[in-house]
C-alpha atoms as a PDB file:
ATOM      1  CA  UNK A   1      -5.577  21.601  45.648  1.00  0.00           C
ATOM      2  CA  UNK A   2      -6.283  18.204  46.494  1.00  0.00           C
ATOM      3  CA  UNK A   3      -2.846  17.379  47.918  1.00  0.00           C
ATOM      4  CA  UNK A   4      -3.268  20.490  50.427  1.00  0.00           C
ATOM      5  CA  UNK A   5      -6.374  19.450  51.343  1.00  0.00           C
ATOM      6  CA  UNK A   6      -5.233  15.930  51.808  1.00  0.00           C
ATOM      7  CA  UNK A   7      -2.338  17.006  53.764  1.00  0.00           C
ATOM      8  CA  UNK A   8      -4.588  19.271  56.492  1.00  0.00           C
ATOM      9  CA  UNK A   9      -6.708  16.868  56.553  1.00  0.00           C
ATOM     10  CA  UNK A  10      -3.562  14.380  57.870  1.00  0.00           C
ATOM     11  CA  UNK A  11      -1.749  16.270  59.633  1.00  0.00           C
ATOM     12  CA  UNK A  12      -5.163  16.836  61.672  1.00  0.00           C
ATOM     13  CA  UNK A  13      -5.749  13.020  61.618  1.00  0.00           C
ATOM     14  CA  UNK A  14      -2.389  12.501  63.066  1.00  0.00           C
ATOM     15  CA  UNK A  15      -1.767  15.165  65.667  1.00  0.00           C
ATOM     16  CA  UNK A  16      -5.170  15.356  66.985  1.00  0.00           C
ATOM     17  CA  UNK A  17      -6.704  11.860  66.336  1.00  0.00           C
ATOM     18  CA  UNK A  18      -4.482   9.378  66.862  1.00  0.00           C
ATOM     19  CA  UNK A  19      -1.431  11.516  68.756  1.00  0.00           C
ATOM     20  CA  UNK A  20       1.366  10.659  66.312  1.00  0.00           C
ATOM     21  CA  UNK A  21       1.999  13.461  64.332  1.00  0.00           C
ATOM     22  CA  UNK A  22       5.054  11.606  62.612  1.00  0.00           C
ATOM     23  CA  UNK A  23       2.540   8.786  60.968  1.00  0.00           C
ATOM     24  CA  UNK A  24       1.922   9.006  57.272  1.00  0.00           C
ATOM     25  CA  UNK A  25      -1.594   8.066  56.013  1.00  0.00           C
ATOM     26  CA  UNK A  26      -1.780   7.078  52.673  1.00  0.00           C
ATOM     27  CA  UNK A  27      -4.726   8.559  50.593  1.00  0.00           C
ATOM     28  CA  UNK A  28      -6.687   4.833  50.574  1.00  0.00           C
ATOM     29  CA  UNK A  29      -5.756   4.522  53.860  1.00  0.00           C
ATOM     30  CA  UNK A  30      -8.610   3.311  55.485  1.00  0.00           C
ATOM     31  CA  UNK A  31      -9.552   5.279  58.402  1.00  0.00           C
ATOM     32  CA  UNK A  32     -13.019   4.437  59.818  1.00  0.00           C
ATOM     33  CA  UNK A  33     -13.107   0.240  58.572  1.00  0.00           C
ATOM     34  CA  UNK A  34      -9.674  -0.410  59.247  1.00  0.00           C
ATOM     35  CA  UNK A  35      -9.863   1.083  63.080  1.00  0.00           C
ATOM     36  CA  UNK A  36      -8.391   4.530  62.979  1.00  0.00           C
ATOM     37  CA  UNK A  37     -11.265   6.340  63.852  1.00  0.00           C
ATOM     38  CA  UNK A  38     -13.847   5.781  66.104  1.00  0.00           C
ATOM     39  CA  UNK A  39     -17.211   7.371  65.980  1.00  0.00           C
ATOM     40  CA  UNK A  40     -15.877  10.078  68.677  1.00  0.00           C
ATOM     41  CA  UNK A  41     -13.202  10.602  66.274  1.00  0.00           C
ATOM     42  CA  UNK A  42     -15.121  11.014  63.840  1.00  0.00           C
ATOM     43  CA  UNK A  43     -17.487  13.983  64.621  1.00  0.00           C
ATOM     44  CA  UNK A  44     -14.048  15.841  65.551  1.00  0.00           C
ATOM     45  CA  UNK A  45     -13.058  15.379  61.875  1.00  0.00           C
ATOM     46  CA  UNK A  46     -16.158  16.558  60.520  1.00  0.00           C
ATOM     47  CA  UNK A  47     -16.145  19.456  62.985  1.00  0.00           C
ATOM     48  CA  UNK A  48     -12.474  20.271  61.568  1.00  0.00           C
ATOM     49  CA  UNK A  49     -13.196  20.095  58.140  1.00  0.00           C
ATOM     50  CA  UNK A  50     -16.503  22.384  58.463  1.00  0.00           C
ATOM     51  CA  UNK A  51     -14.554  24.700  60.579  1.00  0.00           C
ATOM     52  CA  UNK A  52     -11.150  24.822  57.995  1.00  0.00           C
ATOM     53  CA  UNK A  53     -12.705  24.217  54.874  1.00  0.00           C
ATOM     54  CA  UNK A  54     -16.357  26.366  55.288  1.00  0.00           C
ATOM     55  CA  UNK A  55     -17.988  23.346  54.096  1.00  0.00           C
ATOM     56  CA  UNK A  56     -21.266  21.368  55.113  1.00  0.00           C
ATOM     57  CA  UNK A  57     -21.199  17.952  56.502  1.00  0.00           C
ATOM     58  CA  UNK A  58     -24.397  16.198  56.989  1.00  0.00           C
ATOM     59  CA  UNK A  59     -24.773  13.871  60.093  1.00  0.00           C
ATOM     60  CA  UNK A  60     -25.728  10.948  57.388  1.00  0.00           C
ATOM     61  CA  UNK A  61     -22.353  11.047  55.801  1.00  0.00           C
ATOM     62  CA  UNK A  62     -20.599  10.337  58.818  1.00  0.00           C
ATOM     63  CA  UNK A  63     -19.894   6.732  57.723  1.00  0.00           C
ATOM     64  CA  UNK A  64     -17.325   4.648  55.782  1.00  0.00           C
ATOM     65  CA  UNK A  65     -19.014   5.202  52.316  1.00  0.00           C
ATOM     66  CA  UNK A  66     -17.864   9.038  52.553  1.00  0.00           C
ATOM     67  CA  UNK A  67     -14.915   9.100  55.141  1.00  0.00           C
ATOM     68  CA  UNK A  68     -13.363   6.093  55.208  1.00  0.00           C
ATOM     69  CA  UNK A  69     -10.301   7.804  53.072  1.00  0.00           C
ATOM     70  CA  UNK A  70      -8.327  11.031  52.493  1.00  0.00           C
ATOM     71  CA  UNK A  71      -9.229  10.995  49.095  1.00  0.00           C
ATOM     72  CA  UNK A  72     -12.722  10.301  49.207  1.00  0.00           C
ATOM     73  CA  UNK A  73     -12.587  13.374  51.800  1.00  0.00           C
ATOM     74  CA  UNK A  74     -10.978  15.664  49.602  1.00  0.00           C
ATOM     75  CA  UNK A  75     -13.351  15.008  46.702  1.00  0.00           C
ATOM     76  CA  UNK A  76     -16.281  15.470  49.542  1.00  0.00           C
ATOM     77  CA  UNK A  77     -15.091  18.896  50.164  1.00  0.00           C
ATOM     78  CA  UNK A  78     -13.533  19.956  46.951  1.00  0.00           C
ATOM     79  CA  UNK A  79     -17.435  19.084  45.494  1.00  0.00           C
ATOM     80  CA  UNK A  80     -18.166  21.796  48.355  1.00  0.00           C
ATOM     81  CA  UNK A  81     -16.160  24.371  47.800  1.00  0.00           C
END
């Protein structure tokens, strides 16, 4: 389960963020400290993972500490689910 949600969560990153849907992202990839996403960016994530997942995303944990990775997203929304 992880993987798939790891993989949406990618593919969305890649297509829709940063408009190359043919980049890999590692799961410690960082995203939001190493300059991948911006804070625009980031509400569209948390938008698409309420929206795909059904799961709750609190404006405080729109930060590095609980986004910065896919894998610390996955385990944010498999705790959700």
């Amino acid at each position: 389960m992880t993987q798939e949600i790891q993989n949406k969560l990618s593919a969305f990153i890649t297509g829709e963020i940063l408009k190359q849907p043919d980049r890999k992202l590692g799961p410690e990839e960082a995203l939001i400290s190493g300059g991948l996403i911006d804070s625009f960016s980031l509400v569209d994530l948390a938008l698409f993972v309420e929206e795909t997942f059904g799961v709750k995303v609190d404006d405080t944990e729109l930060n590095a500490q609980t986004f910065d990775n896919l894998n610390q997203l996955a385990a944010l929304i498999q705790s959700r689910q």
